[in-house]
Protein backbone atom coordinates (compact mmCIF):
# COMPACT_ATOMS: atom_id res chain seq x y z
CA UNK A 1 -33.29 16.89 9.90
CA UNK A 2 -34.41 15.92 13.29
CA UNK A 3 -32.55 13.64 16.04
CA UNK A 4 -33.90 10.00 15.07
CA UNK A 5 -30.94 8.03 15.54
CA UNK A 6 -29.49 5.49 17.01
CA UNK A 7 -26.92 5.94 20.38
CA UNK A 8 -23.62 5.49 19.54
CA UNK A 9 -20.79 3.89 21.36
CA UNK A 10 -17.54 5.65 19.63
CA UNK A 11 -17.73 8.65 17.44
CA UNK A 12 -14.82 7.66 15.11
CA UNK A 13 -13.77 4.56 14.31
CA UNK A 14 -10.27 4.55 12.43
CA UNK A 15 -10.87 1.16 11.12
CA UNK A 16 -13.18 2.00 8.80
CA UNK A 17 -11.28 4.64 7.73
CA UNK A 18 -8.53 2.10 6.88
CA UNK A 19 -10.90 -0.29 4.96
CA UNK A 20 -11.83 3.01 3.01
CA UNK A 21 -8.63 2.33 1.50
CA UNK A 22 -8.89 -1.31 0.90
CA UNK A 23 -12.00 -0.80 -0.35
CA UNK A 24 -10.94 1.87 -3.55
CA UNK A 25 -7.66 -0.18 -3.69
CA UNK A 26 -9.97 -3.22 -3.90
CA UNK A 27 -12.03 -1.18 -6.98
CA UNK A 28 -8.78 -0.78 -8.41
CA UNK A 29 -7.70 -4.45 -8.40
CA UNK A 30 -11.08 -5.50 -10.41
CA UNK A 31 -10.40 -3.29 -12.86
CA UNK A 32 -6.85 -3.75 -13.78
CA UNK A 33 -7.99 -7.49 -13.61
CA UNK A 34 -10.56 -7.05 -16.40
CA UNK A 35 -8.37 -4.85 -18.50
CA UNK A 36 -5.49 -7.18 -18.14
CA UNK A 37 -7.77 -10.02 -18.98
CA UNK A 38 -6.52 -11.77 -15.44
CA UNK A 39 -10.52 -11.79 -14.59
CA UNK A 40 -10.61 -14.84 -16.96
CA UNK A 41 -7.48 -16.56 -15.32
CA UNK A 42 -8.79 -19.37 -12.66
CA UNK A 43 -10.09 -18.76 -9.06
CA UNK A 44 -7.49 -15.81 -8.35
CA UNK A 45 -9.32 -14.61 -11.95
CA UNK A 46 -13.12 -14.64 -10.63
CA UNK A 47 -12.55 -13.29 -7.07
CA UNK A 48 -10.60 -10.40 -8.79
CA UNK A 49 -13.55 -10.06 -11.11
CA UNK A 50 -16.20 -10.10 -8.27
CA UNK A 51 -13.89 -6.87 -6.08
CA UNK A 52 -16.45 -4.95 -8.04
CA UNK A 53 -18.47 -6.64 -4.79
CA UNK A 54 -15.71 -3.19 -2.72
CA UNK A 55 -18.56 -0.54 -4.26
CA UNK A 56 -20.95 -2.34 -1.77
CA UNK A 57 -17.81 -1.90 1.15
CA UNK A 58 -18.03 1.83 -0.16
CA UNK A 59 -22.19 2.16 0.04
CA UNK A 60 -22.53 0.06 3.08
CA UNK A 61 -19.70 1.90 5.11
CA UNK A 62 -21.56 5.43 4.28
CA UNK A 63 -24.69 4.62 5.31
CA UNK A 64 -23.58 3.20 8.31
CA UNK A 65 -21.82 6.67 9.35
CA UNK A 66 -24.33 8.85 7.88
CA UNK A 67 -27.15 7.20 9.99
CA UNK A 68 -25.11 6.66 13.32
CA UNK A 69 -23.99 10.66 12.78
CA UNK A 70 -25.40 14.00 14.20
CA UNK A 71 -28.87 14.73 12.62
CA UNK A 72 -29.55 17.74 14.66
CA UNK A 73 -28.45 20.43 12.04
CA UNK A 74 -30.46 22.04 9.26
CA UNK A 75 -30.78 20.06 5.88
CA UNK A 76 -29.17 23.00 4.04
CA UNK A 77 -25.95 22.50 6.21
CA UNK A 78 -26.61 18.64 5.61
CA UNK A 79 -26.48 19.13 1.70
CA UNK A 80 -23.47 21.90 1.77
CA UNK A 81 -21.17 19.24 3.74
CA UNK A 82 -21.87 17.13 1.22
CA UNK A 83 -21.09 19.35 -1.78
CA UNK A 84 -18.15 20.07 -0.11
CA UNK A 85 -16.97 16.77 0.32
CA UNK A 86 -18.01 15.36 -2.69
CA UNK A 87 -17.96 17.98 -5.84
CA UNK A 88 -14.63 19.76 -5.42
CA UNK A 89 -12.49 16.87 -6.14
CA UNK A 90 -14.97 15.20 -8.79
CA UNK A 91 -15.19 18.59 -10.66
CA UNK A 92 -11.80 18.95 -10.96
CA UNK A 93 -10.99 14.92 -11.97
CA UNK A 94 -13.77 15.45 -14.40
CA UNK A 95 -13.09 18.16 -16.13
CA UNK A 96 -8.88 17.33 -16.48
CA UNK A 97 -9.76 14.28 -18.00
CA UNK A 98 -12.29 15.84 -20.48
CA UNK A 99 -9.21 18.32 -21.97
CA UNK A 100 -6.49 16.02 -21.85
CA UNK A 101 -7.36 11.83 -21.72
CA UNK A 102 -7.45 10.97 -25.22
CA UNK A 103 -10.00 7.95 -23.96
CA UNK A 104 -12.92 11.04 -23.28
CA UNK A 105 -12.06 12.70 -26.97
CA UNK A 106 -15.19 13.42 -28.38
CA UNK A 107 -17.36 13.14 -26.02
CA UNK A 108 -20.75 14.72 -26.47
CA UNK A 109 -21.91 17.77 -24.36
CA UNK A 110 -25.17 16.06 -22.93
CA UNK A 111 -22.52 13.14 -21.34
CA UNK A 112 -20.28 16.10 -20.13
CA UNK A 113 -22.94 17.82 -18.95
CA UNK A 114 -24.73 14.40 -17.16
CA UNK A 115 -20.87 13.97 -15.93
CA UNK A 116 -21.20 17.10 -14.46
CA UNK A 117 -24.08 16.75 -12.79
CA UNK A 118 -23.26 13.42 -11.19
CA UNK A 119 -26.77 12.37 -13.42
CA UNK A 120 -24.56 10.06 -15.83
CA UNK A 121 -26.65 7.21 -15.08
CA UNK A 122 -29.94 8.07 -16.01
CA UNK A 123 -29.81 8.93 -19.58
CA UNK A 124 -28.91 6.32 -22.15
CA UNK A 125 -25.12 6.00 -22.74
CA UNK A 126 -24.07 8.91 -20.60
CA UNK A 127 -20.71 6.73 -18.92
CA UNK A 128 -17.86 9.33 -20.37
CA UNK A 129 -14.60 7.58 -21.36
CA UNK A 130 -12.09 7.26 -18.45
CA UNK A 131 -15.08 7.96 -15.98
CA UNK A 132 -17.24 4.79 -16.43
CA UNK A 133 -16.90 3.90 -12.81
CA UNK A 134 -17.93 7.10 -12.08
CA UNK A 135 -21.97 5.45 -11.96
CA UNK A 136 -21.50 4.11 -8.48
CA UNK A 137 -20.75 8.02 -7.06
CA UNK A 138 -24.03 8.98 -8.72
CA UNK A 139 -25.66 6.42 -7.13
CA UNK A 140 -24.34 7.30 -3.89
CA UNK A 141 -25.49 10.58 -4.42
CA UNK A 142 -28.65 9.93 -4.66
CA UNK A 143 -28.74 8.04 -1.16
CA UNK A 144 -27.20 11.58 0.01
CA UNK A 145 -30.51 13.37 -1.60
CA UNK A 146 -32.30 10.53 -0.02
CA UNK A 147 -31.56 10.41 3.87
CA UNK A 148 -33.48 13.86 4.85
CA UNK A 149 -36.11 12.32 3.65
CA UNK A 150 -35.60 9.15 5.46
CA UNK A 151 -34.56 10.97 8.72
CA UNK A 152 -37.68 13.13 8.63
CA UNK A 153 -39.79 9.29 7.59
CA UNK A 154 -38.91 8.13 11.01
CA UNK A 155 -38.53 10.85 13.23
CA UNK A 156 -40.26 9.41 16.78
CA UNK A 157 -40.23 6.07 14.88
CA UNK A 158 -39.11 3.05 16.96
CA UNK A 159 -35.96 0.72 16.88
CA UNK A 160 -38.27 -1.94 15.47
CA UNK A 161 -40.24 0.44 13.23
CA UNK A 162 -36.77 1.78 11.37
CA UNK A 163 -35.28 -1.85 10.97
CA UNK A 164 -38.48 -2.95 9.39
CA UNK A 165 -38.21 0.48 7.17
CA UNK A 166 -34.72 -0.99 6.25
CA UNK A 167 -35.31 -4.12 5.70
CA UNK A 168 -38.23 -3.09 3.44
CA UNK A 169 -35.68 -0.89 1.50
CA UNK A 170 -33.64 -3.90 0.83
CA UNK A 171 -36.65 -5.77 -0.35
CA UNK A 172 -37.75 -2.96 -2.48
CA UNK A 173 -34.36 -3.02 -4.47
CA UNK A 174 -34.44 -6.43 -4.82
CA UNK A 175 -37.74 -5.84 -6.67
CA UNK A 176 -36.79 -3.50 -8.42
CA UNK A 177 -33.45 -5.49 -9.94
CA UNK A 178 -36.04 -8.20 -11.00
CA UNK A 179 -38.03 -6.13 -13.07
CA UNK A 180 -37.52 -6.96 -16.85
CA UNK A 181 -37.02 -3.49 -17.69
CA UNK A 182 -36.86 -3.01 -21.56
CA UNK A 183 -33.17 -2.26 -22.99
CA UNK A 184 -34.60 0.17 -25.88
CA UNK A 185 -36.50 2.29 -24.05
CA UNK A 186 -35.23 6.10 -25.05
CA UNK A 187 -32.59 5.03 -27.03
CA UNK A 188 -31.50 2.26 -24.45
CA UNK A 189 -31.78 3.63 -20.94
CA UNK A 190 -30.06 1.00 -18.17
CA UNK A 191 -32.49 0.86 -15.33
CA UNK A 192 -30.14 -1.69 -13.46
CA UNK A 193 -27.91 1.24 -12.32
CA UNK A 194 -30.35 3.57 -11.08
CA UNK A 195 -30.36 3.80 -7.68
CA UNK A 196 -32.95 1.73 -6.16
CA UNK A 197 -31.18 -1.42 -7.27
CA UNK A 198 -28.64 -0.30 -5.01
CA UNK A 199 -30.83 -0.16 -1.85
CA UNK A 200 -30.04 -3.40 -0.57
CA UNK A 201 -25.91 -2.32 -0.29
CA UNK A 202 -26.86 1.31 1.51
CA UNK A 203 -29.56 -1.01 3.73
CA UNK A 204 -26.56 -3.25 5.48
CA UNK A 205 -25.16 0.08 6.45
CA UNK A 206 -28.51 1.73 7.81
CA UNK A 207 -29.15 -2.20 9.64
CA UNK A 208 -25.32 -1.83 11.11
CA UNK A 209 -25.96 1.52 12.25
CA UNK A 210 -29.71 0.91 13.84
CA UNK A 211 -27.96 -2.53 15.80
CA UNK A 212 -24.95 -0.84 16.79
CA UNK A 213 -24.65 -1.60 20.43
CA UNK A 214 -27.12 -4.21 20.95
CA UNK A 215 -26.66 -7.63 21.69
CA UNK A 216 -26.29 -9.07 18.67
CA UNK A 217 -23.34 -6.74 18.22
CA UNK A 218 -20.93 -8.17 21.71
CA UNK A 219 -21.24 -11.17 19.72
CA UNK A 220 -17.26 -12.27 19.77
CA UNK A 221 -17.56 -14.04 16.49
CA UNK A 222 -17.22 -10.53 14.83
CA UNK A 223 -13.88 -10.05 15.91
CA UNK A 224 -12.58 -13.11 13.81
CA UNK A 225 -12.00 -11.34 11.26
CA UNK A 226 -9.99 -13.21 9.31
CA UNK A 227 -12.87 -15.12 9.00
CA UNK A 228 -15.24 -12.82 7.49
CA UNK A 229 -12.90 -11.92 4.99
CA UNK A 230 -12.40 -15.86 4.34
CA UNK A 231 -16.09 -16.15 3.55
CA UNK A 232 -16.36 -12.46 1.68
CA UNK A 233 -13.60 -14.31 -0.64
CA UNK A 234 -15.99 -16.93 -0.90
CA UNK A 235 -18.65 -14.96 -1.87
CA UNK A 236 -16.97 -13.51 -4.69
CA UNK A 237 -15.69 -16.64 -5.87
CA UNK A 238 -18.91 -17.92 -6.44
CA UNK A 239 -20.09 -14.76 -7.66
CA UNK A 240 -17.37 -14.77 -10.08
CA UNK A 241 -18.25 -18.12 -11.94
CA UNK A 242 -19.70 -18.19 -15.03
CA UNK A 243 -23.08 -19.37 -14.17
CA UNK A 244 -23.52 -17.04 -11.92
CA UNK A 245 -23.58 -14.17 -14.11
CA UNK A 246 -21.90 -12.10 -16.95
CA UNK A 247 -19.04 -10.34 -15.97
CA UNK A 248 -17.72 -6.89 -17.36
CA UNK A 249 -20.02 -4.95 -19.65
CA UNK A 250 -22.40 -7.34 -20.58
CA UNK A 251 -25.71 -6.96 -19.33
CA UNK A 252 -26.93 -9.56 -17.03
CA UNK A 253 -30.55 -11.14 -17.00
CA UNK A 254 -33.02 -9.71 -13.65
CA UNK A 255 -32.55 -13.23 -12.27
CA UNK A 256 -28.81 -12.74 -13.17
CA UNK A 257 -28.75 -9.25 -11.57
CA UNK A 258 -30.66 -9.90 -8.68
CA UNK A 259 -27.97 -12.62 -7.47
CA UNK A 260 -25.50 -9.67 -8.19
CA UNK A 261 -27.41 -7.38 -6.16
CA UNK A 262 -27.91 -9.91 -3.52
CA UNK A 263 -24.07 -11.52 -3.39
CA UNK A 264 -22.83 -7.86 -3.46
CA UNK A 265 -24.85 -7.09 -0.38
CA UNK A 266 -23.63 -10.13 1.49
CA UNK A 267 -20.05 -9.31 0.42
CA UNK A 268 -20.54 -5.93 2.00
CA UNK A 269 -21.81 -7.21 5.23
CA UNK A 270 -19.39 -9.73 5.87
CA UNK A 271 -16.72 -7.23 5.27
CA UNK A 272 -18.29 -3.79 7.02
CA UNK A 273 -19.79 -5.60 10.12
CA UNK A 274 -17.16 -7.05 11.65
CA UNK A 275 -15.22 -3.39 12.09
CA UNK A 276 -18.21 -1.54 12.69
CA UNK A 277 -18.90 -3.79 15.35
CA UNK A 278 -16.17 -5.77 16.13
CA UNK A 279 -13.82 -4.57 19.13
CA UNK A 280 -10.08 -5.97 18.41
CA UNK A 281 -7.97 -8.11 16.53
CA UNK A 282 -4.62 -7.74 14.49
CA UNK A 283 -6.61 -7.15 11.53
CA UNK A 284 -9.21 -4.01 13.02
CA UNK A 285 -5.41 -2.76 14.41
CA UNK A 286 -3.83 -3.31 10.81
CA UNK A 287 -6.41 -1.56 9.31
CA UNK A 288 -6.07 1.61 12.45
CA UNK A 289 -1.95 1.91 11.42
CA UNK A 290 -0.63 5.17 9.77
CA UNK A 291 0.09 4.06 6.27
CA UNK A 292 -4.19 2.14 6.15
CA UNK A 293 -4.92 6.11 8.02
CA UNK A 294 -3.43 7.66 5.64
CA UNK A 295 -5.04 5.53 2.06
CA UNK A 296 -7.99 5.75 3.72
CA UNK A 297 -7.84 9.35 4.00
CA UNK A 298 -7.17 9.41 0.36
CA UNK A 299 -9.50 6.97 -0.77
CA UNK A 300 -11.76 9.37 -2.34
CA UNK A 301 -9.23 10.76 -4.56
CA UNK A 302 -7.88 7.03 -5.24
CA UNK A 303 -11.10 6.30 -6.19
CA UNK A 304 -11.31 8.74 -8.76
CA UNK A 305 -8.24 8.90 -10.46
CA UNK A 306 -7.34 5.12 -10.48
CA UNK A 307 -9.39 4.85 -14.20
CA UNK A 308 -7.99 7.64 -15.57
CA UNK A 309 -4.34 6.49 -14.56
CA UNK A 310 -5.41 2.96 -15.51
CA UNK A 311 -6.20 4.46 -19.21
CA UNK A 312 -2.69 6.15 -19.02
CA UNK A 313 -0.63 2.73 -17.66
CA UNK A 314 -1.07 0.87 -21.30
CA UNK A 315 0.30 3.07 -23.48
CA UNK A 316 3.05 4.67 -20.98
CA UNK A 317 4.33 0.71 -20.76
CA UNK A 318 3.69 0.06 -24.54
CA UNK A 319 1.15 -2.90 -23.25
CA UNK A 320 -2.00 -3.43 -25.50
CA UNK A 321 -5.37 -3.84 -22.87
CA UNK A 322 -6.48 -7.49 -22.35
CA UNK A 323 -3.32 -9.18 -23.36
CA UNK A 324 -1.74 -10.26 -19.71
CA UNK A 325 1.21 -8.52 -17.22
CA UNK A 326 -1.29 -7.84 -14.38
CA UNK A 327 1.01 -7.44 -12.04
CA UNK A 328 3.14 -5.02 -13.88
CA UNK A 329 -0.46 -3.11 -14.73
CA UNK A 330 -1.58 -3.01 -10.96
CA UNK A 331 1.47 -2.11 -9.62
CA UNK A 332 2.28 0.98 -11.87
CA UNK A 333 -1.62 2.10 -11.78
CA UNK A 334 -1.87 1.70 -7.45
CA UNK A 335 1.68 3.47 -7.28
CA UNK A 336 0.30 6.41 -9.75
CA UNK A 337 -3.33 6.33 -8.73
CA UNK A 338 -1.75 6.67 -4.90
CA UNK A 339 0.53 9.89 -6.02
CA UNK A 340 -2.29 11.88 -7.81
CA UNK A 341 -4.66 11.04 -4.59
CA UNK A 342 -2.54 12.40 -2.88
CA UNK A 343 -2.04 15.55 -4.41
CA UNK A 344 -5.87 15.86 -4.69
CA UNK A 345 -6.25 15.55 -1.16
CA UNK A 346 -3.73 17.67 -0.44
CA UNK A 347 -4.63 20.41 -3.11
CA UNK A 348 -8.52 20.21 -3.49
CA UNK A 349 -10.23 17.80 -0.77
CA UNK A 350 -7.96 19.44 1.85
CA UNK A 351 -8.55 23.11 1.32
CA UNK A 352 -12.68 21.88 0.95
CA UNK A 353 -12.57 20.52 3.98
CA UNK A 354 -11.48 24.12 5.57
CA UNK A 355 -15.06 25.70 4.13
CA UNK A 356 -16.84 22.79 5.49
């Protein structure tokens, strides 16, 4: 990996670290919505079902801090950061909810082995029990496979040259979502969550990054952020209406998709830009305070276990799935979701972080 990036103003930015937090509590909240059936309940009901929109937050917000980072090191210590950061934590999630979630019972050794192998979304019917949302890390993955490559593309390239590079990336997954790709293909492969239709959500990260600093970026607009989360609402509102699109596991038309692909990505930006380069405001200091620190720095973990937990909550409360008590759902799942994140920081993302 060479140097091709873009100066930087601020090396860390706690903000983001706090809407790192929001954003896997905000995974949470979508999914204890649909399980509860509260996804079908009203306007509260569709912008609950559209916080799947947080997986963009998620994307956007590593691309942006991948591409503003240090690209002077070796690829090889590139990839073992990575490992490091990522597997430890998923291996050992994964494999304690194969032995002892009754939801992942019988699951076959090619998903457990796809699982594994953060490859679950390439073969046909590879999402494990308890680990569906588990898709969206493979797909980040691959973006982590992906940036060498994309660092080495535009080594020496211009400021205008990479923008048009990423704006061309978001094209391409656009395309890519509109293809009419056939649902039986080797025994019903689902091209719409292989990576490239993600490119547009990693692309308003790698645009964030490439602007940071510029003019566009002193704009004082961005630090109304109340604002941009008024209008991210918004977006997932309208996302959320029936028209739009399916919701939950059906599968959605290209023309359906694409507007997913495309809302999601607008979602993303309204939320990351504003605190990647926005400057002040009670809500960039709420999201800087201890406790936001602290869920951010667990996010990861959160992120993870939250299904699993979720899978636990209904039968621990002697509540059947899709038949109401949100509240009573979300609560129990965030406060045990929160307590196992926290011991998998502490016990296995902690101790990785040392060999990094």
């Amino acid at each position: 990996m060479s140097p091709s990036y873009p100066p930087r103003t601020r090396n860390f930015l706690p903000q983001l670290e706090g809407l790192r937090g929001v954003a896997a509590t905000g995974v949470l909240l979508t999914h204890t919505a649909f399980q509860t059936g509260m996804s079908q309940s009203g306007i509260p009901g569709a912008i609950l079902a559209r916080f799947d929109f947080f997986v963009s937050v998620f994307f956007g917000l590593s691309a942006f801090l991948l591409w503003r980072g240090d690209h002077s090191g070796s690829s090889l210590s590139y990839f073992r950061r990575r490992a490091l950061r990522i597997l430890p934590a998923y291996w050992v999630c994964v494999l304690l909810v194969f032995a002892f979630l009754p939801d992942s019972f019988g699951t076959g050794w090619r998903t457990i082995l796809a699982t594994l192998t953060l490859t679950q979304v390439y073969p046909a019917h590879s999402l494990a029990g308890g680990l569906t949302h588990l898709w969206s890390l493979s797909v980040e993955v691959a973006f982590y496979l992906f940036l060498p490559v994309l660092v080495w593309a535009l080594r020496g390239a211009s400021k205008s040259k990479r923008l048009l590079c990423f704006f061309g990336m978001f094209a391409a997954g656009i395309g890519w979502a509109a293809v009419p790709w056939p649902l039986d293909l080797a025994g019903g492969i689902n091209f719409q969550i292989f990576p490239p239709s993600y490119a547009p959500w990693f692309a308003v990260g790698l645009i964030a990054a490439e602007l940071e600093g510029t003019r566009i970026t002193r704009w004082r607009g961005f630090n109304l952020t109340w604002l941009w989360w008024a209008l991210a609402l918004g977006v997932a509102w309208v996302a959320g209406q029936p028209w739009f699109g399916p919701q939950g596991l059906t599968h959605p038309t290209p023309g359906e998709f694409v507007r997913k692909i495309l809302a999601g990505a607008l979602f993303g930006a309204l939320i990351v830009l504003p605190y990647a380069w926005g400057t002040g405001g009670a809500w960039t200091s709420f999201l800087s305070s201890r406790p936001l620190l602290i869920l951010g720095r667990w996010s990861y973990s959160l992120f993870l276990w939250h299904l699993p937990v979720l899978s636990m909550v209904f039968p621990l409360l002697g509540i059947a799935p899709f038949s109401g008590h949100f509240m009573l759902v979300t609560v129990v799942c965030f406060v045990g979701s929160v307590i196992v994140a926290a011991a998998s920081f502490t016990l296995v993302e902690k101790n990785a972080r040392w060999a990094r």
